[in-house]
PDB file of N, CA and C in Angstrom:
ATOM      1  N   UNK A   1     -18.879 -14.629 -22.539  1.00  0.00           N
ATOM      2  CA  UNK A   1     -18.911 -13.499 -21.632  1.00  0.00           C
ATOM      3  C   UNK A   1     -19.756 -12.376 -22.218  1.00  0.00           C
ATOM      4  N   UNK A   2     -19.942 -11.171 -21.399  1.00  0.00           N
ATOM      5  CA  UNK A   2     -21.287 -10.511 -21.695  1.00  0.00           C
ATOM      6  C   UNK A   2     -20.098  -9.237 -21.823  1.00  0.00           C
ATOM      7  N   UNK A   3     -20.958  -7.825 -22.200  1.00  0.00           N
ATOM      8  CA  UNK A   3     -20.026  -7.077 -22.773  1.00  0.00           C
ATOM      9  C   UNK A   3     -19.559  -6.481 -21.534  1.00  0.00           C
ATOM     10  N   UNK A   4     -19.824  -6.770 -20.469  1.00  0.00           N
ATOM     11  CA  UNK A   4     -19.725  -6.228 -19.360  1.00  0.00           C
ATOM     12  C   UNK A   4     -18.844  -6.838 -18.461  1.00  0.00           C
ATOM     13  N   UNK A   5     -18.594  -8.319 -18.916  1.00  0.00           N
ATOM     14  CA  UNK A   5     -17.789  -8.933 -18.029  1.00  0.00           C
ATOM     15  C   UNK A   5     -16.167  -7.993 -17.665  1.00  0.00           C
ATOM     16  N   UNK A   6     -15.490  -8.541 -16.965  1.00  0.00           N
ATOM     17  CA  UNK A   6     -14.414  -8.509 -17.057  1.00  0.00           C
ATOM     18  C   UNK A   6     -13.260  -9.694 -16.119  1.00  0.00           C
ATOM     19  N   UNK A   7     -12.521  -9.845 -16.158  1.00  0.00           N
ATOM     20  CA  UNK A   7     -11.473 -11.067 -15.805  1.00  0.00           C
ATOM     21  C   UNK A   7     -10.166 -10.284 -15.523  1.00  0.00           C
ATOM     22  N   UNK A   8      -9.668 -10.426 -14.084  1.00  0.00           N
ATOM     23  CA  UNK A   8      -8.241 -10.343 -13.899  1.00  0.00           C
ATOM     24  C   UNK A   8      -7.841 -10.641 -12.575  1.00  0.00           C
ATOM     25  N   UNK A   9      -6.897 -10.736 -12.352  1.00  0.00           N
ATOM     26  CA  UNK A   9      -6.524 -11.390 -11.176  1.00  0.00           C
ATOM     27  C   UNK A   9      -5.755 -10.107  -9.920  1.00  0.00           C
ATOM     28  N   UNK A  10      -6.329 -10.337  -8.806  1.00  0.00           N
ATOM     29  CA  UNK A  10      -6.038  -9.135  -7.874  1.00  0.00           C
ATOM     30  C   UNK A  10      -5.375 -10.324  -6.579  1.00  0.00           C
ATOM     31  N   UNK A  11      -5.201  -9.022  -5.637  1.00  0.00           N
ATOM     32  CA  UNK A  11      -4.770  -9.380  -4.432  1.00  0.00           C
ATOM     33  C   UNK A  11      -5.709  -9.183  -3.457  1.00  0.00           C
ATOM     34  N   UNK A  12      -6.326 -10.343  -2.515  1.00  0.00           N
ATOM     35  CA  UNK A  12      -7.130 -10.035  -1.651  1.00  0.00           C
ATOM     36  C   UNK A  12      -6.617  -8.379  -0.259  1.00  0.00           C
ATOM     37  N   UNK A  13      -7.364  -7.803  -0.635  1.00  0.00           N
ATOM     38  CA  UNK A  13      -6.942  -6.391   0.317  1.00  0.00           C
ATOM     39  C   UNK A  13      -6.939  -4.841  -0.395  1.00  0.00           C
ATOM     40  N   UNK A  14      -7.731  -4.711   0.088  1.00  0.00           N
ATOM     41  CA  UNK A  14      -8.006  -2.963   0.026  1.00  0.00           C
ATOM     42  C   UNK A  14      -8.023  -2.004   0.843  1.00  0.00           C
ATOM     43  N   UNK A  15      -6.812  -1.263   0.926  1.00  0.00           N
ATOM     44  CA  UNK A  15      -6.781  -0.276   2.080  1.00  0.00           C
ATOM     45  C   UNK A  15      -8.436   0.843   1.852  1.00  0.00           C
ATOM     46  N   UNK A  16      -8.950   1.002   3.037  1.00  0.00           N
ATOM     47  CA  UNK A  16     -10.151   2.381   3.185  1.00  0.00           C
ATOM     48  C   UNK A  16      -9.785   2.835   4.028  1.00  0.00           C
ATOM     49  N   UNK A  17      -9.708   4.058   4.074  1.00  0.00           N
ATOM     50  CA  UNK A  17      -9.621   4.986   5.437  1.00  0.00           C
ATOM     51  C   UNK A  17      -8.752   4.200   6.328  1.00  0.00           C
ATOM     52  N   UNK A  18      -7.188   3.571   6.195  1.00  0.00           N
ATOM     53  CA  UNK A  18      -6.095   3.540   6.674  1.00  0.00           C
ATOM     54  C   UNK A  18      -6.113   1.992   7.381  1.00  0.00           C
ATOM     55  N   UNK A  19      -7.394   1.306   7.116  1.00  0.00           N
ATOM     56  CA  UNK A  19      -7.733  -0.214   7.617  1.00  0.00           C
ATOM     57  C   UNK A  19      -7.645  -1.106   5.914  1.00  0.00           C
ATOM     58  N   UNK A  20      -6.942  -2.255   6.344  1.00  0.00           N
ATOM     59  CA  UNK A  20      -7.461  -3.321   4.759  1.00  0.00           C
ATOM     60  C   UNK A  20      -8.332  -3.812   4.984  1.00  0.00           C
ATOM     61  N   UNK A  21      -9.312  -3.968   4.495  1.00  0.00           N
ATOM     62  CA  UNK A  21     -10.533  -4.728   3.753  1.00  0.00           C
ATOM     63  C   UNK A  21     -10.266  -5.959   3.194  1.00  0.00           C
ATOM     64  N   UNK A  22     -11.071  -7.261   3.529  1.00  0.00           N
ATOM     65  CA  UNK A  22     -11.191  -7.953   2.829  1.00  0.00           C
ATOM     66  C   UNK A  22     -12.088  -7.720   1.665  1.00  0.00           C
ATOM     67  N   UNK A  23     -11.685  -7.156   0.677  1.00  0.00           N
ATOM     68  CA  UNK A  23     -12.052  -6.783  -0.657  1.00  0.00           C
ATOM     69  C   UNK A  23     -11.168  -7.507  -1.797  1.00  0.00           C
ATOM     70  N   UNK A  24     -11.735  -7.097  -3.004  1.00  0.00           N
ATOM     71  CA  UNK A  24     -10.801  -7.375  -4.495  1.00  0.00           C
ATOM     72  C   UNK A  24     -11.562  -5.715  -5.331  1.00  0.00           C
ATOM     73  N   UNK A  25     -10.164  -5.415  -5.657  1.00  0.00           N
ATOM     74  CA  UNK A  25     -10.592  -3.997  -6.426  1.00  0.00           C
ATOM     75  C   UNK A  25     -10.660  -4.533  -7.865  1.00  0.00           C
ATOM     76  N   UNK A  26     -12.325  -3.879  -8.477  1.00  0.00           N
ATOM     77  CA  UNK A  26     -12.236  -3.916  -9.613  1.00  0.00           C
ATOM     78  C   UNK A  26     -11.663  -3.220 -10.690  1.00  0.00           C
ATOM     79  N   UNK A  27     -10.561  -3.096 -11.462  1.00  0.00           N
ATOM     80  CA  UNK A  27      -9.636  -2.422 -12.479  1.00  0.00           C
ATOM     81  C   UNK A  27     -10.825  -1.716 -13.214  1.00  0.00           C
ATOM     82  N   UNK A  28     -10.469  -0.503 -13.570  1.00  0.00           N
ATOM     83  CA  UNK A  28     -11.245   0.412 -14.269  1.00  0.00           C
ATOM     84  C   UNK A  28     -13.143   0.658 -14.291  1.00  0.00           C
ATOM     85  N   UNK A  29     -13.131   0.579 -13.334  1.00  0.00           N
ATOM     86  CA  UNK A  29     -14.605   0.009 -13.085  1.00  0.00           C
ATOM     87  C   UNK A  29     -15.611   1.190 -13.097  1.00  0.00           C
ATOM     88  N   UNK A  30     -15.067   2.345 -12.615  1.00  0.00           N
ATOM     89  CA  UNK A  30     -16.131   3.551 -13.161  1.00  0.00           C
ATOM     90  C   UNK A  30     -16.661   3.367 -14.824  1.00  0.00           C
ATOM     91  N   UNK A  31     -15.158   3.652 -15.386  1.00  0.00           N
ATOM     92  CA  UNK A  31     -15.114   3.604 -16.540  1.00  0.00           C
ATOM     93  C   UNK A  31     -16.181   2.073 -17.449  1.00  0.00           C
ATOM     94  N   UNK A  32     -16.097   1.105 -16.624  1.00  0.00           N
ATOM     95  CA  UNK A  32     -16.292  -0.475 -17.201  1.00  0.00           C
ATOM     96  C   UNK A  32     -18.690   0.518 -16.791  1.00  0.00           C
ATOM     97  N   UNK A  33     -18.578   0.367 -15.681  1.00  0.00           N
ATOM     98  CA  UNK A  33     -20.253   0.069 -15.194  1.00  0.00           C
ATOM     99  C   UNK A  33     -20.630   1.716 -15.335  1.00  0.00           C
ATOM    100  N   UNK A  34     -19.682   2.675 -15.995  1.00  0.00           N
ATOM    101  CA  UNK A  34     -20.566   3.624 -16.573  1.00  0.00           C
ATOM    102  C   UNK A  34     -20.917   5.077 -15.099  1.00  0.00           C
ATOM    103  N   UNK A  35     -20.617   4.868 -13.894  1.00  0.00           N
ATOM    104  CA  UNK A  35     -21.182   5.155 -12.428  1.00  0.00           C
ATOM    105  C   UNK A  35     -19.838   4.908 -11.747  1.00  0.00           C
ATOM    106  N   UNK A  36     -19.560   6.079 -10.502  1.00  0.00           N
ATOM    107  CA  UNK A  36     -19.117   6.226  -9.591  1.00  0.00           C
ATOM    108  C   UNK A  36     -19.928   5.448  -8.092  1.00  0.00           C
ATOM    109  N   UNK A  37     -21.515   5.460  -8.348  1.00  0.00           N
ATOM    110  CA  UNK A  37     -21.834   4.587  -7.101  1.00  0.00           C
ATOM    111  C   UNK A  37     -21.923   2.975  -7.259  1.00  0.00           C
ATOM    112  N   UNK A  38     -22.508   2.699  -6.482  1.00  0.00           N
ATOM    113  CA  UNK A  38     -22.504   1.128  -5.765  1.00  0.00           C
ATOM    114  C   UNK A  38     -23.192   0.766  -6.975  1.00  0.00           C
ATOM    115  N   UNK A  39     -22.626  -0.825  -7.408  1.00  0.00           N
ATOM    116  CA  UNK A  39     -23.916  -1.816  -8.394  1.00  0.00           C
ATOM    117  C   UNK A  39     -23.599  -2.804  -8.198  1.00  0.00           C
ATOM    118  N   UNK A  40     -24.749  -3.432  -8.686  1.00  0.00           N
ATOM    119  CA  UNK A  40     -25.287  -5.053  -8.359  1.00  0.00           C
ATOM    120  C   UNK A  40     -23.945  -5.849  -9.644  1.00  0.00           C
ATOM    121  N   UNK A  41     -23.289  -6.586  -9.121  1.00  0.00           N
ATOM    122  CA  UNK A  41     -22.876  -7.979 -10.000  1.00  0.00           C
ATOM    123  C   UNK A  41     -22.638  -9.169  -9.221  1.00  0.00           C
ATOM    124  N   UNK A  42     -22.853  -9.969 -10.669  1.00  0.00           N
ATOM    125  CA  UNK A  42     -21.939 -11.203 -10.343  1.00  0.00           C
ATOM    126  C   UNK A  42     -20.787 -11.328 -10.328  1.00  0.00           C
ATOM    127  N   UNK A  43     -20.104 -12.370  -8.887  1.00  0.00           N
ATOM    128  CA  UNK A  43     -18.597 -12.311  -9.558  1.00  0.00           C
ATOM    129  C   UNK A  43     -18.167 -13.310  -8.987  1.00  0.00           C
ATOM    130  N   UNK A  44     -17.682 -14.248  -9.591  1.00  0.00           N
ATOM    131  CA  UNK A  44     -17.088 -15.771  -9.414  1.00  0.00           C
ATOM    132  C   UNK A  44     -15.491 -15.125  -8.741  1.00  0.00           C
ATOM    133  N   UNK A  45     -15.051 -15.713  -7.680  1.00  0.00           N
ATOM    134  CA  UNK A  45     -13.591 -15.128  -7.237  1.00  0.00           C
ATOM    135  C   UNK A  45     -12.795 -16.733  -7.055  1.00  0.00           C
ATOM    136  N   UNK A  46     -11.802 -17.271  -8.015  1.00  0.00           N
ATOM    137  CA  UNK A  46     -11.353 -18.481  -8.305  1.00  0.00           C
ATOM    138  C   UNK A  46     -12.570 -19.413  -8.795  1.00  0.00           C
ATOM    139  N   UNK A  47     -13.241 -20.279  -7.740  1.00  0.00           N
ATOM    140  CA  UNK A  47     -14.328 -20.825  -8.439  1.00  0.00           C
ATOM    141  C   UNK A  47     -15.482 -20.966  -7.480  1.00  0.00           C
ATOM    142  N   UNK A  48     -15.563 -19.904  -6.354  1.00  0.00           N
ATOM    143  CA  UNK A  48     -16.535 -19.351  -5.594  1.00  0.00           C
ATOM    144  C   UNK A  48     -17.133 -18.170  -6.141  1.00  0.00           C
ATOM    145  N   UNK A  49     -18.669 -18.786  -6.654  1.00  0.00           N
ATOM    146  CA  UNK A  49     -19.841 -17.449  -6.737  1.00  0.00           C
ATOM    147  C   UNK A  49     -20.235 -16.794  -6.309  1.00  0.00           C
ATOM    148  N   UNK A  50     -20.415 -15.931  -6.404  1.00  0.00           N
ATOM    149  CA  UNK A  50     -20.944 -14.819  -5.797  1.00  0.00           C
ATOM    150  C   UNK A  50     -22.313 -14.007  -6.584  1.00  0.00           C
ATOM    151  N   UNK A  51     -23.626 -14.305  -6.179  1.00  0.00           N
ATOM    152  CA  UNK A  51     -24.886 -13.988  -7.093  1.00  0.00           C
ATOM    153  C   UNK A  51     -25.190 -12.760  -6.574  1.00  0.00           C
ATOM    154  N   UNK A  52     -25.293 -11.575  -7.383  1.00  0.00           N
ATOM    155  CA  UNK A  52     -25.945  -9.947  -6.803  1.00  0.00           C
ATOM    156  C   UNK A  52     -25.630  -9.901  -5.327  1.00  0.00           C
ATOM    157  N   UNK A  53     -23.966  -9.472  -6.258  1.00  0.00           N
ATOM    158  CA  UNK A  53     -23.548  -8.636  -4.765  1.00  0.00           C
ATOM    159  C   UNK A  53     -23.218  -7.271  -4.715  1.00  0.00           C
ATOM    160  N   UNK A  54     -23.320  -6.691  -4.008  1.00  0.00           N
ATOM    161  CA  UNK A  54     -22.829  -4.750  -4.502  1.00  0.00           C
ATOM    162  C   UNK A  54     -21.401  -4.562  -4.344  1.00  0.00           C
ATOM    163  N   UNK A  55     -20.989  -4.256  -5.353  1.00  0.00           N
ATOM    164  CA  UNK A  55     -19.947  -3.327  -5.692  1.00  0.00           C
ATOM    165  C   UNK A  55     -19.656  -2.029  -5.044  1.00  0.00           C
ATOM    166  N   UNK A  56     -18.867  -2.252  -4.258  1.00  0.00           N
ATOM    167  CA  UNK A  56     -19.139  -0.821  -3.222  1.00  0.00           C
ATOM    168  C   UNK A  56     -18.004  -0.005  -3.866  1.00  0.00           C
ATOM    169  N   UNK A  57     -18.201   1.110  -3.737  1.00  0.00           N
ATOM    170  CA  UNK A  57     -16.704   2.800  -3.978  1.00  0.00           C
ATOM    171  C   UNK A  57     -16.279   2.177  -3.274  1.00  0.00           C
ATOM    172  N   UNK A  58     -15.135   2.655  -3.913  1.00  0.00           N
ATOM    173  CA  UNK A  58     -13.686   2.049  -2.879  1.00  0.00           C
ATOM    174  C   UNK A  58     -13.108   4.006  -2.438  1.00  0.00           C
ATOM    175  N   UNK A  59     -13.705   4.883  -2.629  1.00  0.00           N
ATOM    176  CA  UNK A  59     -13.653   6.615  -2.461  1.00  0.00           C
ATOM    177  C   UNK A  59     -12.591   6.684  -3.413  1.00  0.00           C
ATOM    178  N   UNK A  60     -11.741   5.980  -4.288  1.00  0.00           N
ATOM    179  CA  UNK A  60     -10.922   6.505  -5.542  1.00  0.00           C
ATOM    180  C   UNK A  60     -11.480   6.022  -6.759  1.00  0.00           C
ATOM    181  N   UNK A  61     -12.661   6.181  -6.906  1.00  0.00           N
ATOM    182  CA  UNK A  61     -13.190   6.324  -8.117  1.00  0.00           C
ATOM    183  C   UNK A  61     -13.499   4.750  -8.734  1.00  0.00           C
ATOM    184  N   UNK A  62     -13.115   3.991  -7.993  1.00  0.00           N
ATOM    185  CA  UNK A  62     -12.852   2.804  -8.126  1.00  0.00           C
ATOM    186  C   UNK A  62     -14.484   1.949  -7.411  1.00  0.00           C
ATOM    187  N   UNK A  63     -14.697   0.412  -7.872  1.00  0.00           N
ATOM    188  CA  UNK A  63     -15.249  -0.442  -7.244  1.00  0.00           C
ATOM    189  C   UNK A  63     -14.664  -1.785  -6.523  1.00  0.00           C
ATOM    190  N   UNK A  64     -15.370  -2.327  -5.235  1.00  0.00           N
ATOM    191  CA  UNK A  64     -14.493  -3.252  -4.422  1.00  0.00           C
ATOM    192  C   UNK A  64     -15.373  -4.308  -4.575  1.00  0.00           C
ATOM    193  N   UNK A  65     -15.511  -5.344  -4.641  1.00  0.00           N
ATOM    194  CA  UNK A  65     -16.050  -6.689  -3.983  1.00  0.00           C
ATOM    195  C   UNK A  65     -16.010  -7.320  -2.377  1.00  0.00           C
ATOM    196  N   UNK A  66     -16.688  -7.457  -1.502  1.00  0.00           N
ATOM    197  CA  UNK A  66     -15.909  -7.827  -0.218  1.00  0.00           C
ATOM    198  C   UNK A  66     -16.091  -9.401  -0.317  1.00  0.00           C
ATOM    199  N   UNK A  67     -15.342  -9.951   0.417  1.00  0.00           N
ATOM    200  CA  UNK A  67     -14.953 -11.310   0.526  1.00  0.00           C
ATOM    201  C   UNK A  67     -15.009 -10.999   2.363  1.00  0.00           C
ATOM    202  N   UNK A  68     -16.413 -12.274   2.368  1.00  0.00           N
ATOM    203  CA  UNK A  68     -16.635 -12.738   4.033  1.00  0.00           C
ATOM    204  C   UNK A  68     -15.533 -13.406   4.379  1.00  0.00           C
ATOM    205  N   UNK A  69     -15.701 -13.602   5.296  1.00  0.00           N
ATOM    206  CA  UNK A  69     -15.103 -15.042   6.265  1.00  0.00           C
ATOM    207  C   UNK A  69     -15.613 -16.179   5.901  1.00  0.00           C
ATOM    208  N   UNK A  70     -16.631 -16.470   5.066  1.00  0.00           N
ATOM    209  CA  UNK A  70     -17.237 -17.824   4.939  1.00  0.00           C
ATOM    210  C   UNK A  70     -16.530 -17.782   3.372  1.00  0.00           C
ATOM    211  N   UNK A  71     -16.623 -16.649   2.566  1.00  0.00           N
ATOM    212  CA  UNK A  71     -16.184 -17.184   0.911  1.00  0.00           C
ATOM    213  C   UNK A  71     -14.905 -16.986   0.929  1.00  0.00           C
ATOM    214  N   UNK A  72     -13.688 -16.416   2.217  1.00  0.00           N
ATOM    215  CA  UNK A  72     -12.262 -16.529   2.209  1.00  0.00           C
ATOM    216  C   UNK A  72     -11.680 -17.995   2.789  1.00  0.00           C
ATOM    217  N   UNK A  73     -12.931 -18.837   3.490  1.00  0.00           N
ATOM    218  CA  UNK A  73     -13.141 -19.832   4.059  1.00  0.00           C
ATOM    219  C   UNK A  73     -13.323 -20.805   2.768  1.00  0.00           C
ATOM    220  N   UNK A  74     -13.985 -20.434   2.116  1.00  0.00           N
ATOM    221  CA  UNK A  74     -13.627 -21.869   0.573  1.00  0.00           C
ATOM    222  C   UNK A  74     -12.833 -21.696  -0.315  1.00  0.00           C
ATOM    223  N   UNK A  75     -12.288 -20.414  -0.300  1.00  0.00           N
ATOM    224  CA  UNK A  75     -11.547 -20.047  -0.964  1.00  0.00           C
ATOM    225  C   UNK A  75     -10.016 -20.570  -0.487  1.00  0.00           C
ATOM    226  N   UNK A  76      -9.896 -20.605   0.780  1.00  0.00           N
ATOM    227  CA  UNK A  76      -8.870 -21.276   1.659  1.00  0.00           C
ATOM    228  C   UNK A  76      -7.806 -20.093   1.067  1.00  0.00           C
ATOM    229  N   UNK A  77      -8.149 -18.939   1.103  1.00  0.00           N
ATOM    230  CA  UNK A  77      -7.454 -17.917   1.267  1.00  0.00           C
ATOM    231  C   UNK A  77      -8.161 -16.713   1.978  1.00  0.00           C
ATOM    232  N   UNK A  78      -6.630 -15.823   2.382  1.00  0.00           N
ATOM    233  CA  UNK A  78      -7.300 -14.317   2.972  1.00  0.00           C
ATOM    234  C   UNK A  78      -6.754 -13.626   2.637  1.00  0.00           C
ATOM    235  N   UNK A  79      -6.188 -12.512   3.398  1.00  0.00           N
ATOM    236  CA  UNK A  79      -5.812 -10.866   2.641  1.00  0.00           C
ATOM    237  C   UNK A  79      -4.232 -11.278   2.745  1.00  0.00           C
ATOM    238  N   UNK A  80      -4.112 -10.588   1.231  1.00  0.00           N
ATOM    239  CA  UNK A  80      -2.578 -10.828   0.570  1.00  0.00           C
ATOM    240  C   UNK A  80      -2.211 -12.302  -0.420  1.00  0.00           C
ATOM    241  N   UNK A  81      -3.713 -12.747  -0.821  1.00  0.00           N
ATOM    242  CA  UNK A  81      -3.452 -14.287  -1.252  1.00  0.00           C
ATOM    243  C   UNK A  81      -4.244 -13.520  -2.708  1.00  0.00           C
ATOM    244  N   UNK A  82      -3.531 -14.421  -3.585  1.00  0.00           N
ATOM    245  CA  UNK A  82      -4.265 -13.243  -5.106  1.00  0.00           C
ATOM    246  C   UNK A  82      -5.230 -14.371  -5.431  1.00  0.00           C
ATOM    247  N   UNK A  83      -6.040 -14.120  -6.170  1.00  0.00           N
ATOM    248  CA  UNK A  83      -7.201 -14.800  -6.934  1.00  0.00           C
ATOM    249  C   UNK A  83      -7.706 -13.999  -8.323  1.00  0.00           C
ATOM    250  N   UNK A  84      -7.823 -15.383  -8.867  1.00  0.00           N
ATOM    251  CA  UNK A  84      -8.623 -14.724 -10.152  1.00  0.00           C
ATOM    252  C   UNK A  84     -10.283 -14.349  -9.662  1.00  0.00           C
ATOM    253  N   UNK A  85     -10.430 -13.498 -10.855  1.00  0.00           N
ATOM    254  CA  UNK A  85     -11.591 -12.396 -10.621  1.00  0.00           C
ATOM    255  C   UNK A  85     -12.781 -12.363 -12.041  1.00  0.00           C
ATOM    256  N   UNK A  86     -13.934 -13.036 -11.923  1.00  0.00           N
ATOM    257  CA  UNK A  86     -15.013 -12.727 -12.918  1.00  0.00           C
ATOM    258  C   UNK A  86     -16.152 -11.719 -12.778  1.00  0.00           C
ATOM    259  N   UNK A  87     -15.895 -10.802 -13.109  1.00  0.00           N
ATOM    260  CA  UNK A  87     -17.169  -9.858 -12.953  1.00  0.00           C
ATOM    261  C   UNK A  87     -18.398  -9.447 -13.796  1.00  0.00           C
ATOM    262  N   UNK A  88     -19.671  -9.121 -13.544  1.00  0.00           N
ATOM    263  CA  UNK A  88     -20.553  -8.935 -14.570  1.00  0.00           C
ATOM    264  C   UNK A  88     -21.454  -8.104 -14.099  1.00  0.00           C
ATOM    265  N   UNK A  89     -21.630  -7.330 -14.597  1.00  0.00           N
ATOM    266  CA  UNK A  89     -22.688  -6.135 -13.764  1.00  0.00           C
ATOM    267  C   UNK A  89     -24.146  -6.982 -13.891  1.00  0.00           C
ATOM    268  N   UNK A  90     -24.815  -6.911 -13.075  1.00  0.00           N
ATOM    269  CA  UNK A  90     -26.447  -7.233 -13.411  1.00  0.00           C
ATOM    270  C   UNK A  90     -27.214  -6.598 -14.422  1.00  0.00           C
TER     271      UNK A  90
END
């Protein structure tokens, strides 16, 4: 792993502005990528890749991942189903 990675396991769902998101919040992630805005990573979610995707604000200081309908679709999960989480900034 790179010094940037990080690994942990979340719950598919992120409340924004009073709707859940199919998201996964990244744990300490200002702090981890250095920035409050959007950045490029990789992030494997169970054992679906994900190549340069943006990291969007989640508006608490935080970063989200979103999970489509097609990668909650191989994942054969959706919101409220937990998954492990690989992240790596670009």
């Amino acid at each position: 792993m790179a010094e940037t990675d990080i690994v942990f396991d979340a719950v598919i769902g992120v409340e924004v502005k009073g709707e859940t998101w199919a998201c996964v919040e990244i744990p300490d992630s200002a702090e981890l990528f250095g920035t409050g805005k959007s950045v490029r990573v990789d992030a494997t979610i169970d054992d679906v890749k994900l190549e340069n995707v943006g990291a969007m604000v989640t508006g608490r200081g935080g970063h989200m991942v979103s999970l489509n309908a097609k990668v909650r679709k191989a994942l054969g999960k959706d919101i409220g189903d937990s998954v492990t989480v690989k992240v790596a900034r670009r």
